[in-house]
N, C-alpha and C. Protein backbone atom coordinates (compact mmCIF):
# COMPACT_ATOMS: atom_id res chain seq x y z
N UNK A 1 -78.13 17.11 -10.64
CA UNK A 1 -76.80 17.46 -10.35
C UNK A 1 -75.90 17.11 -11.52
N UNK A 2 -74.79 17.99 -11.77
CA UNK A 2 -74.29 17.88 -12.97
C UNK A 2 -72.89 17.80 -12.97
N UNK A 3 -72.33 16.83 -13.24
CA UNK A 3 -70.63 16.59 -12.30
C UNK A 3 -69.92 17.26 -13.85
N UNK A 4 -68.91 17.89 -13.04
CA UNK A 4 -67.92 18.70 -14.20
C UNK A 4 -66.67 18.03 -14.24
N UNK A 5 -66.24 17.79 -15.61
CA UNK A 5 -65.04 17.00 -15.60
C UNK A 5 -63.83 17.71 -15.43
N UNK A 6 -62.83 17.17 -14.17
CA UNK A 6 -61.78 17.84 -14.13
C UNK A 6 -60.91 17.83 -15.60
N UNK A 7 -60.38 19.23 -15.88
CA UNK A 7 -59.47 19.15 -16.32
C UNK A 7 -57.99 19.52 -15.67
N UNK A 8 -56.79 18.99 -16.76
CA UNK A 8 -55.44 19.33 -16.02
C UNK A 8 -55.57 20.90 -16.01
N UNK A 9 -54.16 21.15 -15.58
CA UNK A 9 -54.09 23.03 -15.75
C UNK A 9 -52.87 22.83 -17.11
N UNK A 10 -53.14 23.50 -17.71
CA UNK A 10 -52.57 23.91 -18.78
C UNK A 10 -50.77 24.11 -18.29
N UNK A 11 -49.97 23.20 -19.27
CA UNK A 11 -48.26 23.74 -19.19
C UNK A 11 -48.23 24.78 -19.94
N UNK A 12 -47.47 25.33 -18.98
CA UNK A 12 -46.68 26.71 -20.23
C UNK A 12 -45.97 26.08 -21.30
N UNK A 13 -46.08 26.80 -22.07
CA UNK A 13 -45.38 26.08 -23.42
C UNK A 13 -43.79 26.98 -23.39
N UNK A 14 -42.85 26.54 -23.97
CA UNK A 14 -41.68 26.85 -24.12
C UNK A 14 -41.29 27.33 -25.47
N UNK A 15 -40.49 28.48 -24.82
CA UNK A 15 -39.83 29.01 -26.34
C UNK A 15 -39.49 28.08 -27.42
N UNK A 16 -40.05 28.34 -28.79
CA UNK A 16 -38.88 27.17 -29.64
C UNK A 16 -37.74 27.49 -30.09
N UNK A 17 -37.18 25.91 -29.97
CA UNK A 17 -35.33 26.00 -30.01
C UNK A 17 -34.82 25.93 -28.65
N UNK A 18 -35.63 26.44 -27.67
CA UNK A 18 -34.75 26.45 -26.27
C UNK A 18 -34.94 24.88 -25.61
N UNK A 19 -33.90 24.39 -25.10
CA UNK A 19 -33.94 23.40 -24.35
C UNK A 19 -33.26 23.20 -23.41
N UNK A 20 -34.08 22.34 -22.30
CA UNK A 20 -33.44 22.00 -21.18
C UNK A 20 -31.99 21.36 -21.04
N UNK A 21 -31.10 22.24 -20.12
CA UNK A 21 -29.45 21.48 -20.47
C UNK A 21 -28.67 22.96 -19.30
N UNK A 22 -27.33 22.47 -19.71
CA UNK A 22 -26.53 23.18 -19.06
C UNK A 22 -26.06 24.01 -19.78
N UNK A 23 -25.17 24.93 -19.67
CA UNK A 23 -24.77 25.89 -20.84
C UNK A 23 -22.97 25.58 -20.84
N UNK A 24 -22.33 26.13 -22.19
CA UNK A 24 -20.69 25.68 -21.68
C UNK A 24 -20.55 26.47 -20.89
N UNK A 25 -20.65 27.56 -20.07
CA UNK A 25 -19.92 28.45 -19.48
C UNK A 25 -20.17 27.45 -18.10
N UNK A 26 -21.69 26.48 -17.55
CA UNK A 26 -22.16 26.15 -16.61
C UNK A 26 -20.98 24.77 -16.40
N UNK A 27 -20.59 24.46 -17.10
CA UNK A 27 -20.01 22.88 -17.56
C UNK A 27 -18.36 23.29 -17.31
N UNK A 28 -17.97 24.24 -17.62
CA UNK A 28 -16.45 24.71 -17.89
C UNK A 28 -16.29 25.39 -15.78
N UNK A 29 -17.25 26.17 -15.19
CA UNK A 29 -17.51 26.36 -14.22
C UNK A 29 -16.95 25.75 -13.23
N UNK A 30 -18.02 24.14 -13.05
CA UNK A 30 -17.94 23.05 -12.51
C UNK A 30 -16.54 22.28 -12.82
N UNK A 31 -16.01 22.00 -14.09
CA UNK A 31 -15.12 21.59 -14.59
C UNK A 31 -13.55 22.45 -13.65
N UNK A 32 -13.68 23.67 -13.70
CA UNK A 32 -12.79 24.41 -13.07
C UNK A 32 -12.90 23.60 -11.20
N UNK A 33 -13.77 23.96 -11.09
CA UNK A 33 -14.37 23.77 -9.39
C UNK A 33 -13.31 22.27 -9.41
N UNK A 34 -14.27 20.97 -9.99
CA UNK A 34 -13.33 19.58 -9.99
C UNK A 34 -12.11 19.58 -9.95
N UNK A 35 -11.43 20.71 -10.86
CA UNK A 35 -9.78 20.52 -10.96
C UNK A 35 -9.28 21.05 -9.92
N UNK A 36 -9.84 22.38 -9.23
CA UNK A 36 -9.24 23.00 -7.72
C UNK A 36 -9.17 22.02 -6.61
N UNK A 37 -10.30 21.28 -6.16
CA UNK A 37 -10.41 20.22 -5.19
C UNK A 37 -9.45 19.23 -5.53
N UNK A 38 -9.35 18.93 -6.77
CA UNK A 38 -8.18 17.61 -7.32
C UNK A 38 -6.78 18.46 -6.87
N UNK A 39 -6.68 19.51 -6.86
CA UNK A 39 -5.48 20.16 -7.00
C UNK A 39 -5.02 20.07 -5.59
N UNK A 40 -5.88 20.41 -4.87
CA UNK A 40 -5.78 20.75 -3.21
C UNK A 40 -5.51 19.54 -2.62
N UNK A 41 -6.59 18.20 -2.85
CA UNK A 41 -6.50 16.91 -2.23
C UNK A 41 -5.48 16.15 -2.98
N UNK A 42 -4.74 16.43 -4.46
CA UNK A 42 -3.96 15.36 -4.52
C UNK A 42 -2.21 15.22 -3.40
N UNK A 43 -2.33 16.02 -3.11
CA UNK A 43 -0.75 15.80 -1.92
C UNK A 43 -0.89 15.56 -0.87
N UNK A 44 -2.33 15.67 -0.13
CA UNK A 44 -2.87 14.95 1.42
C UNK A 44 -2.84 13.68 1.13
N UNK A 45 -3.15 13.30 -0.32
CA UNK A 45 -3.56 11.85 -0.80
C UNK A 45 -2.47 10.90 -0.66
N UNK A 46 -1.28 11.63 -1.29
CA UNK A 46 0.05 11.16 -1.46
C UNK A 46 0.78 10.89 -0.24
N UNK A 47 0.97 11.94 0.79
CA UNK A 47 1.08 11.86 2.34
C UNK A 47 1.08 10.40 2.58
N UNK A 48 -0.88 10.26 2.85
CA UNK A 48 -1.05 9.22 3.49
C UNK A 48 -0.77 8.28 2.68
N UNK A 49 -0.62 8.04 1.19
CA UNK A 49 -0.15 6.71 0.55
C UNK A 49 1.58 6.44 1.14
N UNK A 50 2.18 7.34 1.05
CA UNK A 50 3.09 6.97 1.20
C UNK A 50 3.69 6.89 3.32
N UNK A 51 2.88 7.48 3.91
CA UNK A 51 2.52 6.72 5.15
C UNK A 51 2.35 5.59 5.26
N UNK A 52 1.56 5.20 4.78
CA UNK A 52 0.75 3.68 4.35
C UNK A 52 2.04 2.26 4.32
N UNK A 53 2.18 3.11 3.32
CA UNK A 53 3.86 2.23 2.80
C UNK A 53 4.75 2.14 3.80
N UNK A 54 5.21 3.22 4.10
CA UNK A 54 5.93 3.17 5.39
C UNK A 54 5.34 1.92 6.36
N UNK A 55 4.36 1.90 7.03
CA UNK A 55 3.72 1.31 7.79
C UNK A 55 3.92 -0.27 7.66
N UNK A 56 3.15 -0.37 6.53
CA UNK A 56 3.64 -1.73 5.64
C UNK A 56 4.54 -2.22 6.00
N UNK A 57 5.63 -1.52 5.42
CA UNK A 57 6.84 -2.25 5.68
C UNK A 57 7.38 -2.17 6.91
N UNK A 58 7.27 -1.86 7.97
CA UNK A 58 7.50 -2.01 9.16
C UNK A 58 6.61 -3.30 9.95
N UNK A 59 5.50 -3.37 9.39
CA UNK A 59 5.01 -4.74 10.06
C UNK A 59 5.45 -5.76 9.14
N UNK A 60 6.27 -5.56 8.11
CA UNK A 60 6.31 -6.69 7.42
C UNK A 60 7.61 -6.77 7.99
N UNK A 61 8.52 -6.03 8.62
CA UNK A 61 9.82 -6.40 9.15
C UNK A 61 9.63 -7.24 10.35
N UNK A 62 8.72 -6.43 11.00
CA UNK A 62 8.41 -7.24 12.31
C UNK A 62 7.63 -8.76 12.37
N UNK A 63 7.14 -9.38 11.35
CA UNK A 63 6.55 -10.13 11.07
C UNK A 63 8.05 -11.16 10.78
N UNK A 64 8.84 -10.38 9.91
CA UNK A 64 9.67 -11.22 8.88
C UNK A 64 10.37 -11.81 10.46
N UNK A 65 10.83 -11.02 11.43
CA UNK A 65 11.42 -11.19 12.40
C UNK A 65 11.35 -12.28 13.43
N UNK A 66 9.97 -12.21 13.67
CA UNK A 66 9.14 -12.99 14.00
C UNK A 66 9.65 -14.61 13.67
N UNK A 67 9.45 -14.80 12.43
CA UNK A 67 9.30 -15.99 12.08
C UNK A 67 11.01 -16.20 12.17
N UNK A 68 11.83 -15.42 12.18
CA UNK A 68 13.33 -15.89 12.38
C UNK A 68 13.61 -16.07 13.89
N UNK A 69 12.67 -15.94 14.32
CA UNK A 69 12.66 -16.16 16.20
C UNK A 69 12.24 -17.06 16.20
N UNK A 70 11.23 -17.93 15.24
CA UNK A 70 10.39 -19.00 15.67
C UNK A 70 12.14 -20.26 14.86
N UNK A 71 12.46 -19.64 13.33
CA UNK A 71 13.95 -20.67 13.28
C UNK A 71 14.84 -21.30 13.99
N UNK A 72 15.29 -19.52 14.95
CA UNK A 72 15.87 -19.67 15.92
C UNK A 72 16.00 -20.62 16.98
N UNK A 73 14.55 -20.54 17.56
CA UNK A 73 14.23 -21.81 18.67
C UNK A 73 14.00 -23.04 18.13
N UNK A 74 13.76 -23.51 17.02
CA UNK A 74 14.08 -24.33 16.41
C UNK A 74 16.05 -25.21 16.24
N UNK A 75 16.03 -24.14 15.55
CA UNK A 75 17.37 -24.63 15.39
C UNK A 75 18.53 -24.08 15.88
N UNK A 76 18.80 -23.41 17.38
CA UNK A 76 19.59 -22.76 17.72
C UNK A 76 20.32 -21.64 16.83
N UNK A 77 20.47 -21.50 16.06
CA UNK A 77 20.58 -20.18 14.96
C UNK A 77 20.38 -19.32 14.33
N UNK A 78 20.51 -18.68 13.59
CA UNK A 78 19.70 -18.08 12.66
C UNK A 78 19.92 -18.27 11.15
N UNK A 79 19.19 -18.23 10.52
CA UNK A 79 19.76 -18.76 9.31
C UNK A 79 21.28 -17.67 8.62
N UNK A 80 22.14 -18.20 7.36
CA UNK A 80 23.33 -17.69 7.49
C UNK A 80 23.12 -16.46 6.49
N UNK A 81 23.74 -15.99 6.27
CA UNK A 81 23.60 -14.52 5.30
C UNK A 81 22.89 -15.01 3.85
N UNK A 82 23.95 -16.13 3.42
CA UNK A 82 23.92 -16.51 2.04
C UNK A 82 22.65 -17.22 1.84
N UNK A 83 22.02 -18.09 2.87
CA UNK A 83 20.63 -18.62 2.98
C UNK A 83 19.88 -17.71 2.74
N UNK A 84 19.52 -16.69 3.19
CA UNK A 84 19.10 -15.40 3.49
C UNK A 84 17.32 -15.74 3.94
N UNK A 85 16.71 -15.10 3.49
CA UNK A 85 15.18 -15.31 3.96
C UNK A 85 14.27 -16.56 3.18
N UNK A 86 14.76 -17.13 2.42
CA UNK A 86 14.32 -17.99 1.49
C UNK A 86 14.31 -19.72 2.41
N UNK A 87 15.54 -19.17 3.57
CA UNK A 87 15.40 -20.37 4.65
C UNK A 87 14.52 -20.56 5.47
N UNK A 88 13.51 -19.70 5.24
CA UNK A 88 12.18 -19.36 6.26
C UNK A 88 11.22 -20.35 5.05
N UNK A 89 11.08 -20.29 4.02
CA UNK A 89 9.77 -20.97 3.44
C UNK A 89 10.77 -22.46 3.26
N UNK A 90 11.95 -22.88 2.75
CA UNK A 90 11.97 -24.07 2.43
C UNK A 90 13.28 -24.28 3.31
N UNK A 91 13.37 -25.79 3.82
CA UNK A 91 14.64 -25.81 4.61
C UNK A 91 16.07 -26.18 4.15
N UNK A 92 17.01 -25.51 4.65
CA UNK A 92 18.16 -25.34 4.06
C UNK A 92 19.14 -26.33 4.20
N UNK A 93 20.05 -26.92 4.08
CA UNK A 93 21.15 -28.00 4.35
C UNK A 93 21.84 -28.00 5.00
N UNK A 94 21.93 -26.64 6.22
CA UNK A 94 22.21 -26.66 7.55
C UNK A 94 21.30 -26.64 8.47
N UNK A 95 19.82 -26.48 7.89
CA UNK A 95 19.21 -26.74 9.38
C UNK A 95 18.42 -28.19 9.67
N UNK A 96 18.86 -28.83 10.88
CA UNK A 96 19.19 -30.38 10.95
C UNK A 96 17.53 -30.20 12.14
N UNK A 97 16.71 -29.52 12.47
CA UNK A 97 15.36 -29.67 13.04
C UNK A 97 14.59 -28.24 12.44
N UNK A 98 14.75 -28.32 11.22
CA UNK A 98 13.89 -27.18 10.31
C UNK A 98 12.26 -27.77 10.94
N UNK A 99 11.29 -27.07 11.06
CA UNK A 99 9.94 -27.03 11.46
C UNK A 99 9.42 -26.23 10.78
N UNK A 100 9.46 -25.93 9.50
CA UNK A 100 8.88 -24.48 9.02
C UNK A 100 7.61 -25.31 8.22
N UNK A 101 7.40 -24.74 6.69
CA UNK A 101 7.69 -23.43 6.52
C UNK A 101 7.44 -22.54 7.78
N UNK A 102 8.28 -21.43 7.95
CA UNK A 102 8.09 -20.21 9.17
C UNK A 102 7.05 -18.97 8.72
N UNK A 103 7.59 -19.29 7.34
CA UNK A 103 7.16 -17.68 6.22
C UNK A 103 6.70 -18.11 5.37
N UNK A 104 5.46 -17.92 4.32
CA UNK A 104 5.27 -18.87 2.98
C UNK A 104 5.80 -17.26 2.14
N UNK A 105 6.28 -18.05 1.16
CA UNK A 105 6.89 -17.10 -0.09
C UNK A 105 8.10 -16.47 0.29
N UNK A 106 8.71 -16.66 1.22
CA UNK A 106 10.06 -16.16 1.70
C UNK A 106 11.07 -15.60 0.61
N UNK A 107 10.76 -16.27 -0.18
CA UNK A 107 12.26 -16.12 -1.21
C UNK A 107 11.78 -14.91 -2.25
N UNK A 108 10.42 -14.39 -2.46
CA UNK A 108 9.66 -13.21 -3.42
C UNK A 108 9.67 -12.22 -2.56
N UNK A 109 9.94 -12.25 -1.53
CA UNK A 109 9.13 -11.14 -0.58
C UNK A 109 9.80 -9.89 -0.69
N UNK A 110 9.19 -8.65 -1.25
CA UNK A 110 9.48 -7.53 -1.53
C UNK A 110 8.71 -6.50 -0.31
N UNK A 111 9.35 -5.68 -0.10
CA UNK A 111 9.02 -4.58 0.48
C UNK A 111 7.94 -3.28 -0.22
N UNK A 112 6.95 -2.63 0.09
CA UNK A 112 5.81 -1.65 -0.39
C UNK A 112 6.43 -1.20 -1.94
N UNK A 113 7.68 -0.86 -1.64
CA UNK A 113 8.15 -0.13 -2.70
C UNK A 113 8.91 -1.43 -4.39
N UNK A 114 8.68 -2.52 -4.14
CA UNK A 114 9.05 -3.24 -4.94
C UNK A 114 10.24 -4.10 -4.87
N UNK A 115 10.87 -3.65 -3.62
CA UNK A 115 12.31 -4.02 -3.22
C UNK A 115 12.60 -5.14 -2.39
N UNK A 116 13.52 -6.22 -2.94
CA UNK A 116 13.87 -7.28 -2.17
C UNK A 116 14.26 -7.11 -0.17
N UNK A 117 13.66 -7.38 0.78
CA UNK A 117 14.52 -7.22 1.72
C UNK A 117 15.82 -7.48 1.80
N UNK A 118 16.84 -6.70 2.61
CA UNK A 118 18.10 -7.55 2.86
C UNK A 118 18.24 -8.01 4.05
N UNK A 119 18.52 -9.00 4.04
CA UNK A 119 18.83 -10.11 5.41
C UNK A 119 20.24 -10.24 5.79
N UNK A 120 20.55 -9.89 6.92
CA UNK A 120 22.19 -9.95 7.20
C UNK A 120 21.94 -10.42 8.29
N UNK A 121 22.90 -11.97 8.42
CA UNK A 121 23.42 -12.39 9.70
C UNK A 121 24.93 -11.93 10.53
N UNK A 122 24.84 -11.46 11.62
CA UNK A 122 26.17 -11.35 12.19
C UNK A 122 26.53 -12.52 13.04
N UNK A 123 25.88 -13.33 13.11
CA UNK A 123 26.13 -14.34 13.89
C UNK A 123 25.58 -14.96 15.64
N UNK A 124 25.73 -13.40 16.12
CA UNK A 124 24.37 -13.64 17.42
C UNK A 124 23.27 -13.20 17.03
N UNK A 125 22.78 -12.29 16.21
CA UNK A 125 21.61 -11.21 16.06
C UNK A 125 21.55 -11.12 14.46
N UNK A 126 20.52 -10.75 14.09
CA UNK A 126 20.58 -10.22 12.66
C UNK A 126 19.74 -9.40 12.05
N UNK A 127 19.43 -8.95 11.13
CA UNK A 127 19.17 -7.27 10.41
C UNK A 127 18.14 -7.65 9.64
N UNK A 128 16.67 -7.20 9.30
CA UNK A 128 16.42 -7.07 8.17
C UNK A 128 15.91 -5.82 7.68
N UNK A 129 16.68 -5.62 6.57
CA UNK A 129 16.30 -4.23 6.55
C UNK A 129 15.35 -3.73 4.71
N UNK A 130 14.66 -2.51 4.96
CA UNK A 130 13.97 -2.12 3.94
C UNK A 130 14.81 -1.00 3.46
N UNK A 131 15.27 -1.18 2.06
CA UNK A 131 15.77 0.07 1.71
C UNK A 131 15.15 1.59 1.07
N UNK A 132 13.39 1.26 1.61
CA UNK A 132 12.68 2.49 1.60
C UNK A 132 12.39 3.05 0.01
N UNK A 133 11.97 4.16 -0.26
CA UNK A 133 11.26 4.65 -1.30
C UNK A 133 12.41 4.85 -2.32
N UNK A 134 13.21 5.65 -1.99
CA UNK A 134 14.38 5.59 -2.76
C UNK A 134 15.14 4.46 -3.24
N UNK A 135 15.25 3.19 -2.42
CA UNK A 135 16.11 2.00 -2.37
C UNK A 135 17.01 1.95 -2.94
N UNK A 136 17.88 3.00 -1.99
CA UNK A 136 18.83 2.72 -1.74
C UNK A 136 19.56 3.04 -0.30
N UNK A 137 20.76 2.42 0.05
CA UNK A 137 21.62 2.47 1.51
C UNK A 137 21.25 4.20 1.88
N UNK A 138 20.58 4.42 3.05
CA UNK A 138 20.61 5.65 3.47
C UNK A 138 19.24 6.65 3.52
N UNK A 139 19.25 7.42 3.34
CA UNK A 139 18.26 8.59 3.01
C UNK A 139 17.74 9.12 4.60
N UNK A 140 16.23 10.20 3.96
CA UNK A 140 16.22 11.14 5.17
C UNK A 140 13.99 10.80 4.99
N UNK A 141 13.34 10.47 5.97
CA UNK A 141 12.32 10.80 6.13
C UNK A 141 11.63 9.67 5.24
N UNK A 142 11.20 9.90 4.08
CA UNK A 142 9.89 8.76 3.49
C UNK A 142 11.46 7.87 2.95
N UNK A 143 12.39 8.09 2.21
CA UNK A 143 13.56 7.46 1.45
C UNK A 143 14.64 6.94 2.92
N UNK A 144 13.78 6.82 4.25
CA UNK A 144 14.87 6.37 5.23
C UNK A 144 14.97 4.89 5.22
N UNK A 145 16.09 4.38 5.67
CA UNK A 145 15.91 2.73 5.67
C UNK A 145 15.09 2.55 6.76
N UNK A 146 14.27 0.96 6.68
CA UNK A 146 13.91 0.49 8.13
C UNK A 146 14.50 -0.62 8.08
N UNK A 147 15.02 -0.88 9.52
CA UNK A 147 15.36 -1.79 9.98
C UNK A 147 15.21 -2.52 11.11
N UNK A 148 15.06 -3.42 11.24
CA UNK A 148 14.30 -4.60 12.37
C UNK A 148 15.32 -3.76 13.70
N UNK A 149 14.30 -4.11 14.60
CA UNK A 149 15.22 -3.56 15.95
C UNK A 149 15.86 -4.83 16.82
């Protein structure tokens, strides 16, 4: 018996000069395709970023609020305009049973958009408000103020 040695099967051999790759027309194609999808998804993107923000700063009002409820029962008051939110992390020279800090970083605290809150006391109740994307007093929709209820 006479065993035969396998051989492989023969590769086709390839044209010379030609090589495996993409071509520019294949590359410029795709390249087009990437920029349409970028084109289409970048303003759904923006939407929800600036949703986002919105959002943000609404729990950060309600939060900020929060901790001026916890002052409050503390010290029968609320802190005064000119104190403003900065009386939440360190205690102020009118409040005579401060328990805080309430808030840490009180006195940095910016809103999504980069913006200082404003804190207004009226004396029973008080405001804090975000002056939104625009920041400034006013606007309509993403540039609306928020303000604590």
């Amino acid at each position: 018996m006479m065993f035969k040695e396998k051989t492989k099967p023969a590769r086709p051999r390839r044209a010379s000069g030609k090589e495996d790759g993409f071509t520019l027309v294949e590359l410029l194609v795709v390249l087009a395709i990437i920029a349409l999808i970028a084109t289409l998804a970048t303003p759904q993107i923006l939407r929800y970023l600036d949703s986002a923000r919105v959002d943000t700063a609404r729990a950060q009002i309600r939060n900020i609020a929060s901790a001026l409820e916890l002052y409050y029962l503390d010290n029968g008051n609320y802190p005064a305009t000119e104190e403003g939110l900065g009386a939440l992390a360190v205690a102020p020279s009118s409040a005579n049973r401060w328990n805080g800090p309430y808030l840490k970083g009180a006195d940095g605290l910016q809103d999504p958009w980069g913006t200082s809150y404003v804190y207004e006391n009226t004396g029973a109740a008080f405001a804090v408000r975000s002056l939104g994307r625009d920041k400034k007093t006013g606007g309509e929709g993403i540039d609306a103020d928020l303000v604590s209820d």
